[in-house]
C-alpha atoms as a PDB file:
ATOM      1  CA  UNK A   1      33.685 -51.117 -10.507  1.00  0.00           C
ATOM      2  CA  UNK A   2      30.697 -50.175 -12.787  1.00  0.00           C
ATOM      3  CA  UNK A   3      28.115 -47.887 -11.322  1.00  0.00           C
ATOM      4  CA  UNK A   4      24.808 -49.958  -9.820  1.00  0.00           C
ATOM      5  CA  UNK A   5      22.139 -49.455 -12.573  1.00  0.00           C
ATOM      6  CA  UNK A   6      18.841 -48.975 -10.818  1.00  0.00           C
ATOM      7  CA  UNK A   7      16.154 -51.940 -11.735  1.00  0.00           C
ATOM      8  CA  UNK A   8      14.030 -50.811 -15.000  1.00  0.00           C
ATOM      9  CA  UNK A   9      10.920 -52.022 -13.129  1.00  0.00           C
ATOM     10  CA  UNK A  10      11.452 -49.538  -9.925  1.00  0.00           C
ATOM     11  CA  UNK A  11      12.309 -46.447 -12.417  1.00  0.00           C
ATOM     12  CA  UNK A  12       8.791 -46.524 -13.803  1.00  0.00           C
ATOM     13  CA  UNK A  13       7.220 -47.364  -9.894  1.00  0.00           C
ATOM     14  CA  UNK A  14       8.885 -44.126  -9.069  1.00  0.00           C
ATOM     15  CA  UNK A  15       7.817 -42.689 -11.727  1.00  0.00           C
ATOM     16  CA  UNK A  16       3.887 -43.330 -11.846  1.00  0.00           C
ATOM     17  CA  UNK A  17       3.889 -42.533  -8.033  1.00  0.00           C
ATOM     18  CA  UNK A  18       5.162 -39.699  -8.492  1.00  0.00           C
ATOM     19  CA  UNK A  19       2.773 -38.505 -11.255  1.00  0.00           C
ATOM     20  CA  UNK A  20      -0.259 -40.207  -9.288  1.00  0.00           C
ATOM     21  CA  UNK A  21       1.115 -37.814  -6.263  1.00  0.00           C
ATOM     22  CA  UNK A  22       0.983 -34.762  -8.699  1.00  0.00           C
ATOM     23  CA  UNK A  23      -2.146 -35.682 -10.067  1.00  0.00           C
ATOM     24  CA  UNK A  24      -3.993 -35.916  -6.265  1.00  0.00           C
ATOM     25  CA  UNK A  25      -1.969 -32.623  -4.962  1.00  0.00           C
ATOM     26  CA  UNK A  26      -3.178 -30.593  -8.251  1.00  0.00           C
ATOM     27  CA  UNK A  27      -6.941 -32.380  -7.218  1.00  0.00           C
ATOM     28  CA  UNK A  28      -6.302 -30.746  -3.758  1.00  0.00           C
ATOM     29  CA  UNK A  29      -5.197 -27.400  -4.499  1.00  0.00           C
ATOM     30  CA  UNK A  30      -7.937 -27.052  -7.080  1.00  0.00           C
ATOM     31  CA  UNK A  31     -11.145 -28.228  -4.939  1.00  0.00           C
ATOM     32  CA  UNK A  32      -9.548 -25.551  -1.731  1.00  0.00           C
ATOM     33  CA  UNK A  33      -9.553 -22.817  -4.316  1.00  0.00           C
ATOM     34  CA  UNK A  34     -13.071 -23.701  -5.250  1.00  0.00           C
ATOM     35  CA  UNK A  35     -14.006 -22.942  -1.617  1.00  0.00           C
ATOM     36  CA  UNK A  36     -11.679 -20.183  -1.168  1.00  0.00           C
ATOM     37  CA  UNK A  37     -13.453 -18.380  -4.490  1.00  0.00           C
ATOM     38  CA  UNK A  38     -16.996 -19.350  -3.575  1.00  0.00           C
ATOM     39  CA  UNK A  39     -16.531 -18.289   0.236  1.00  0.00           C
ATOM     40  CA  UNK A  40     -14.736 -15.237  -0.660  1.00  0.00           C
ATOM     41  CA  UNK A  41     -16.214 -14.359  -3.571  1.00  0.00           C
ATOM     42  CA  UNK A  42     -19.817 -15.816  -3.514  1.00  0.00           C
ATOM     43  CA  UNK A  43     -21.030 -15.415   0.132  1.00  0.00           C
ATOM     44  CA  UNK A  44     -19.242 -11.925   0.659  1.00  0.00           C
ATOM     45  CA  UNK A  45     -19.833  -9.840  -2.760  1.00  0.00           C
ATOM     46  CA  UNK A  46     -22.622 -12.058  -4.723  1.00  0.00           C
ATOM     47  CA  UNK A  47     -24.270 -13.218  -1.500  1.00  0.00           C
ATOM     48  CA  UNK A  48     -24.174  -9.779   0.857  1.00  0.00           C
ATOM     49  CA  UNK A  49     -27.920  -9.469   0.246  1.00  0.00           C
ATOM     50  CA  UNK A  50     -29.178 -12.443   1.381  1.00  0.00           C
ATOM     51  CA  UNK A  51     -26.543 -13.051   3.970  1.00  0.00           C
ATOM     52  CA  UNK A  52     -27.714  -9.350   5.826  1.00  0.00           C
ATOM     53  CA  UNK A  53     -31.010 -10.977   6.299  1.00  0.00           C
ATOM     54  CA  UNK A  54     -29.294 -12.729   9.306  1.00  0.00           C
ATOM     55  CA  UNK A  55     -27.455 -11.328  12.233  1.00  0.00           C
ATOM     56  CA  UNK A  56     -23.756 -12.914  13.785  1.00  0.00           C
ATOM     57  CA  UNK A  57     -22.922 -10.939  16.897  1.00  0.00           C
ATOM     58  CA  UNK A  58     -25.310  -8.533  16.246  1.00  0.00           C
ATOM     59  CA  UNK A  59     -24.032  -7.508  12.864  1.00  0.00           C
ATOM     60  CA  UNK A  60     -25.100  -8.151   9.551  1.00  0.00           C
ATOM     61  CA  UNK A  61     -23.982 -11.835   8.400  1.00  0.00           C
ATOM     62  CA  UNK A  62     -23.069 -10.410   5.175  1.00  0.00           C
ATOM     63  CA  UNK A  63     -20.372  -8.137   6.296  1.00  0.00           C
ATOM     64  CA  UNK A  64     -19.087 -10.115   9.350  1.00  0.00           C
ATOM     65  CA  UNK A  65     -18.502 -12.657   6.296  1.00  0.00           C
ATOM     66  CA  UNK A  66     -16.598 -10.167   3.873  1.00  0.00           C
ATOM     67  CA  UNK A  67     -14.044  -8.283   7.077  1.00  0.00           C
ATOM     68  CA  UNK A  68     -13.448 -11.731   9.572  1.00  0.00           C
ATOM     69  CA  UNK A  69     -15.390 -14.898   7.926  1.00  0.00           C
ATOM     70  CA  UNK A  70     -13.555 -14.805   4.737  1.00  0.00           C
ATOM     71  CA  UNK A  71     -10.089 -14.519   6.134  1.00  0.00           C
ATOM     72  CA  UNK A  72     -11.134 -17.356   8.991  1.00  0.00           C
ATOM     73  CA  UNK A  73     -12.210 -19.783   5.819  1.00  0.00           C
ATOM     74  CA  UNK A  74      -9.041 -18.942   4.360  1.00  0.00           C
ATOM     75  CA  UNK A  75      -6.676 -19.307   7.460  1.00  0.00           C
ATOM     76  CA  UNK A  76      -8.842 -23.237   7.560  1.00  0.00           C
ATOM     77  CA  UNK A  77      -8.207 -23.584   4.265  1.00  0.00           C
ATOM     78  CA  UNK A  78      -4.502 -23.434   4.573  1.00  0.00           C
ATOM     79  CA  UNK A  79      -4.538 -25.573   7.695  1.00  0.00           C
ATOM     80  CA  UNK A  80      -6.285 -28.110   5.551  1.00  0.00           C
ATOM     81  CA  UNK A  81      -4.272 -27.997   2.867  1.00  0.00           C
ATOM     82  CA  UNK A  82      -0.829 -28.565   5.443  1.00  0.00           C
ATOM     83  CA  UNK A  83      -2.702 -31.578   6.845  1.00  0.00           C
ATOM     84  CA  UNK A  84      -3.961 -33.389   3.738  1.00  0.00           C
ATOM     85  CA  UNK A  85      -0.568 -32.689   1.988  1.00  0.00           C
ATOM     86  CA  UNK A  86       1.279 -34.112   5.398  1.00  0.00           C
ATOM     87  CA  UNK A  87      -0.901 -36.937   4.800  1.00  0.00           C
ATOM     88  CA  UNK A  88      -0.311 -37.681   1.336  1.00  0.00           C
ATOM     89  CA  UNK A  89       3.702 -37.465   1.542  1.00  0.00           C
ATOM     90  CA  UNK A  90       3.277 -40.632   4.871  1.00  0.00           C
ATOM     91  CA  UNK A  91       1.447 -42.719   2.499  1.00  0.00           C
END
């Protein structure tokens, strides 16, 4: 017997799903690094100043941000990313 050819029409489904599932995972990754670099980067080197104006615990909010809030953001960020990617493969 001949091998089942699959249907031309269901290829290129597949196909454009797939890309369109790329395309919104790329999206993802992109905007959580965006937070990742502005948390990180922004509030606990460019923003120190400002952010010792204010106190957390009684410590400076600019360095409880750089030892414990940037790690906390990033620990979210990957719980995020697990949920909205768990999401994305159901649909």
């Amino acid at each position: 017997m001949a091998a089942e050819k699959p249907e031309q029409g269901k290829v290129k489904r597949e196909s454009i799903d797939r890309q369109a599932y790329w395309r919104s995972q790329i999206r993802r990754t992109i905007g959580l690094l965006i937070i990742w670099a502005v948390v990180g980067f922004g509030l606990s080197i460019l923003g120190v100043e400002f952010l010792n104006g204010f106190t957390f615990n009684n410590m400076p909010l600019g360095f409880w941000m750089a030892q414990q809030g940037a790690i906390i953001v990033f620990v979210l960020l990957i719980l995020s990313y697990a949920i909205l990617t768990q999401r994305a493969e159901a649909e």
